[in-house]
C-alpha atoms as a PDB file:
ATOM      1  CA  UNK A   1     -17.857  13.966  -7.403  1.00  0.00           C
ATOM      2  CA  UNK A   2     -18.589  13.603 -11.188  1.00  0.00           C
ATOM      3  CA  UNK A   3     -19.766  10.367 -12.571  1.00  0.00           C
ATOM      4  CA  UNK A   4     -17.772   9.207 -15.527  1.00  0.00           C
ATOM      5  CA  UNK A   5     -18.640   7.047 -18.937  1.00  0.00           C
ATOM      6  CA  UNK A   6     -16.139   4.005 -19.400  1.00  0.00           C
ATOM      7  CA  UNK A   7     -15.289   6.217 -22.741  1.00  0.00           C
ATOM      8  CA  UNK A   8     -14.223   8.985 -19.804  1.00  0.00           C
ATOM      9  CA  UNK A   9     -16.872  11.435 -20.209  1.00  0.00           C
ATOM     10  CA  UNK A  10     -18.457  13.507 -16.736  1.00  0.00           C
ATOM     11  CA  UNK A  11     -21.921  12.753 -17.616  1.00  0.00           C
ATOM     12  CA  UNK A  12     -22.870  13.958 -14.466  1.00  0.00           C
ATOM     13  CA  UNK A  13     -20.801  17.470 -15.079  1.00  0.00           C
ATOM     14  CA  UNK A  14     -23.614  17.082 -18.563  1.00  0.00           C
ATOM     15  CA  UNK A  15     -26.462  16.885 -16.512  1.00  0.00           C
ATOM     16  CA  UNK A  16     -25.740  19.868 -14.181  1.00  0.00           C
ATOM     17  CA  UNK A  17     -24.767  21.939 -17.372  1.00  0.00           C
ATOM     18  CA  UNK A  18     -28.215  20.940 -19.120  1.00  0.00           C
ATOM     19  CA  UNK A  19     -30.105  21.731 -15.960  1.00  0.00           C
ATOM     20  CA  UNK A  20     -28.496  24.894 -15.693  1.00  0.00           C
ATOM     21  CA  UNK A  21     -29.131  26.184 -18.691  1.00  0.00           C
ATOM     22  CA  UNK A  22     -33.224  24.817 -18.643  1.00  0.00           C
ATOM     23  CA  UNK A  23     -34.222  26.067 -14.914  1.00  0.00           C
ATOM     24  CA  UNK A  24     -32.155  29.002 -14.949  1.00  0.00           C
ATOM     25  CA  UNK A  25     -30.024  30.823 -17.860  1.00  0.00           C
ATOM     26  CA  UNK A  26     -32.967  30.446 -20.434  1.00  0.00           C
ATOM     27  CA  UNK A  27     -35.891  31.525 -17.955  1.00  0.00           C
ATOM     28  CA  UNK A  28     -33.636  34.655 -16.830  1.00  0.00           C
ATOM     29  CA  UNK A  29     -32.902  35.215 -20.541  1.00  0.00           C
ATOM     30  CA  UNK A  30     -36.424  34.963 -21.110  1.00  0.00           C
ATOM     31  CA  UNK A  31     -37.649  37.598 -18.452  1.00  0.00           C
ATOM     32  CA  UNK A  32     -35.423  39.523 -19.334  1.00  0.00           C
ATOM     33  CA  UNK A  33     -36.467  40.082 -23.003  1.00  0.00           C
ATOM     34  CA  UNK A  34     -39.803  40.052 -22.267  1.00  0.00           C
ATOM     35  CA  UNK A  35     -40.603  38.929 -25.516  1.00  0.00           C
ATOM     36  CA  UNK A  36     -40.247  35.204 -25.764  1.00  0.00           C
ATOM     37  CA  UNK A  37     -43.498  32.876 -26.227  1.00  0.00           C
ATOM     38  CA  UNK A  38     -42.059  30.802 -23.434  1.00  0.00           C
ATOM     39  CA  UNK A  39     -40.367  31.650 -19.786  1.00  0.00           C
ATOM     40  CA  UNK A  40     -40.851  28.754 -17.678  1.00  0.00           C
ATOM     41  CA  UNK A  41     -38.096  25.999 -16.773  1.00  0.00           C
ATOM     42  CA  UNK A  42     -40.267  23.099 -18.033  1.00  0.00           C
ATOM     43  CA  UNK A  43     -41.225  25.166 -21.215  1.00  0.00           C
ATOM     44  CA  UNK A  44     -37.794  25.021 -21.790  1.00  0.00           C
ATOM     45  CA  UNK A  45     -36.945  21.406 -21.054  1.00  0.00           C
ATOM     46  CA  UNK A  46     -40.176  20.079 -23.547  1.00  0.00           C
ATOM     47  CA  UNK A  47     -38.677  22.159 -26.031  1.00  0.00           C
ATOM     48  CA  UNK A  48     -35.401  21.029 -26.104  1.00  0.00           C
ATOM     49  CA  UNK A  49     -35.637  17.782 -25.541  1.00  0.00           C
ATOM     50  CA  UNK A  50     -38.378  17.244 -27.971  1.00  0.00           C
ATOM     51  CA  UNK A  51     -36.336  18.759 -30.389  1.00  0.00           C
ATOM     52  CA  UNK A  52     -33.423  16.229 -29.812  1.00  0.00           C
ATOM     53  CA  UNK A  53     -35.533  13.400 -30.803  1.00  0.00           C
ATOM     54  CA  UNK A  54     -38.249  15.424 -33.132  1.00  0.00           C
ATOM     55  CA  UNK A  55     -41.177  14.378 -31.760  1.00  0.00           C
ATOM     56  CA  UNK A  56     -42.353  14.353 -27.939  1.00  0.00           C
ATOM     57  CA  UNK A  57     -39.395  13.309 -25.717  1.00  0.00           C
ATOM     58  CA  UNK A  58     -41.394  10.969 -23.299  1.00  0.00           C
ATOM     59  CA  UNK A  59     -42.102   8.258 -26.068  1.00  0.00           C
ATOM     60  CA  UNK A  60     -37.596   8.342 -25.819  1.00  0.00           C
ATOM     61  CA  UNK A  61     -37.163   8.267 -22.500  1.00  0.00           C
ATOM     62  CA  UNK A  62     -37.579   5.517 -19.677  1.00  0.00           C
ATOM     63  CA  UNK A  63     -37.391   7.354 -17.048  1.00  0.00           C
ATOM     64  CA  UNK A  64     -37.220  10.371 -14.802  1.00  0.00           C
ATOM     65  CA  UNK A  65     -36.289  13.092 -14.606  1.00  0.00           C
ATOM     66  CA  UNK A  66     -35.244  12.822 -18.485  1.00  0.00           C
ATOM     67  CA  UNK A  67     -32.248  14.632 -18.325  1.00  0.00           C
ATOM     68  CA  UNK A  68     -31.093  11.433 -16.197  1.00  0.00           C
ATOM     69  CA  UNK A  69     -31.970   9.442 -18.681  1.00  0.00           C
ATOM     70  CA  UNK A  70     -29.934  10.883 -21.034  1.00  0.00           C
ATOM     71  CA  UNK A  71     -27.040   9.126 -23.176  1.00  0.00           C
ATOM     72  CA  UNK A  72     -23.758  11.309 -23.396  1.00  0.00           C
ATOM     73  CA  UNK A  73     -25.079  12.312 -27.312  1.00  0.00           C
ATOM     74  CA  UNK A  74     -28.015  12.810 -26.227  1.00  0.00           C
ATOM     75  CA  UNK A  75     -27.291  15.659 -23.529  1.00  0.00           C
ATOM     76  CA  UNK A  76     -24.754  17.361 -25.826  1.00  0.00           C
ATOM     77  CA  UNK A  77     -26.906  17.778 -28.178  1.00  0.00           C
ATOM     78  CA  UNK A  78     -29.623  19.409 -25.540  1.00  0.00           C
ATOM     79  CA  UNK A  79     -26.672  21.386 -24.610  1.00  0.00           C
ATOM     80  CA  UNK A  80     -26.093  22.561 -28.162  1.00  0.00           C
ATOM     81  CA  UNK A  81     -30.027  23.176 -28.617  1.00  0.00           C
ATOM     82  CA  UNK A  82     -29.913  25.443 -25.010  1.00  0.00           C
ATOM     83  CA  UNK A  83     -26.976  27.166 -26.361  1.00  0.00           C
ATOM     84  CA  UNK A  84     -28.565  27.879 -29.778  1.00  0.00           C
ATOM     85  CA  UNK A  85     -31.048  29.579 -28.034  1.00  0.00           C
ATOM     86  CA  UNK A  86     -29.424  31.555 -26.057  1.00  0.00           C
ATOM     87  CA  UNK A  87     -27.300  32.889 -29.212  1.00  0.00           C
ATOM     88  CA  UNK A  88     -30.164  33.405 -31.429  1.00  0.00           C
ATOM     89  CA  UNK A  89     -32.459  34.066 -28.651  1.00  0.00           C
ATOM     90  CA  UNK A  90     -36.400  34.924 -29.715  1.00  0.00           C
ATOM     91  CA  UNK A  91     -35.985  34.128 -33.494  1.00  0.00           C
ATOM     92  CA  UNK A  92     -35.073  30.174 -32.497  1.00  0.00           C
ATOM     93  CA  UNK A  93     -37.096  29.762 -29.410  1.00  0.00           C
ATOM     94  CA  UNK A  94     -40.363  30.757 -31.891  1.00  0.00           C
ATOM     95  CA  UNK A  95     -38.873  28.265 -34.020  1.00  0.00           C
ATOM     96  CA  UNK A  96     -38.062  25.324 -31.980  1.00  0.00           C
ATOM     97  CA  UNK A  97     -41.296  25.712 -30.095  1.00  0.00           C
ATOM     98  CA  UNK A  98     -43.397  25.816 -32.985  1.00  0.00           C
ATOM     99  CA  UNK A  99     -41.717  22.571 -33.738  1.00  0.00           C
ATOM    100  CA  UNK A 100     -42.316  21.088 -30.668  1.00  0.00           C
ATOM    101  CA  UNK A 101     -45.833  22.470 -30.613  1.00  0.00           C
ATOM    102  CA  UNK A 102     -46.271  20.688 -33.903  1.00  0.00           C
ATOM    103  CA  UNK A 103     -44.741  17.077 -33.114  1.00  0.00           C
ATOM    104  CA  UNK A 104     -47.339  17.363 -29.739  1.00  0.00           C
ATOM    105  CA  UNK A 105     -50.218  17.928 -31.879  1.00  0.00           C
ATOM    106  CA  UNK A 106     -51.144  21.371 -30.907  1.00  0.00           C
ATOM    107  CA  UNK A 107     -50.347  23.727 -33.761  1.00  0.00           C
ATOM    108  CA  UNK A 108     -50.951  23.078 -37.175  1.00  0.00           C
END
């Protein structure tokens, strides 16, 4: 049973999709190019969701796990970062986890 937004939206349906994509689709991707300078679920989840606030996610979110923390917009758009990935594969996870490397302090 999906839990629904009073604006009619399965956030819950969001959340499984999200998770999906972060413990599973991107590490197997990642494996399985054997070239990516990341491969592990929570690799994954830092990146994206400090890229949907551009800076580190925990100063965002009250709460977890994050993804349950999430608003509707805020999900999609993890969604839509997961899925960017997984189109562009190596060329934007180097990207977005420079980026997230950088907001956390730990590249220059």
């Amino acid at each position: 049973m999906g839990q629904t937004t009073l604006t009619g939206v399965d956030i819950a349906s969001l959340r499984e999709t999200y998770l999906r994509k972060v413990t599973e689709t991107l590490p197997a991707r990642a494996r399985a190019s054997g070239d990516w300078p990341i491969h592990r679920d929570h690799c994954f989840s830092r990146v994206v969701l400090d890229t949907v606030f551009e800076d580190e996610w925990y100063d965002h979110v009250n709460g977890r796990p994050a993804y349950e923390h999430l608003s509707v917009a805020e999900l999609t758009l993890a969604i839509d970062i997961a899925d960017r990935m997984l189109d562009e594969g190596r060329s934007a996870v180097v990207e977005l986890n420079n980026n997230s490397l950088r907001w956390r302090g730990k590249l220059e």
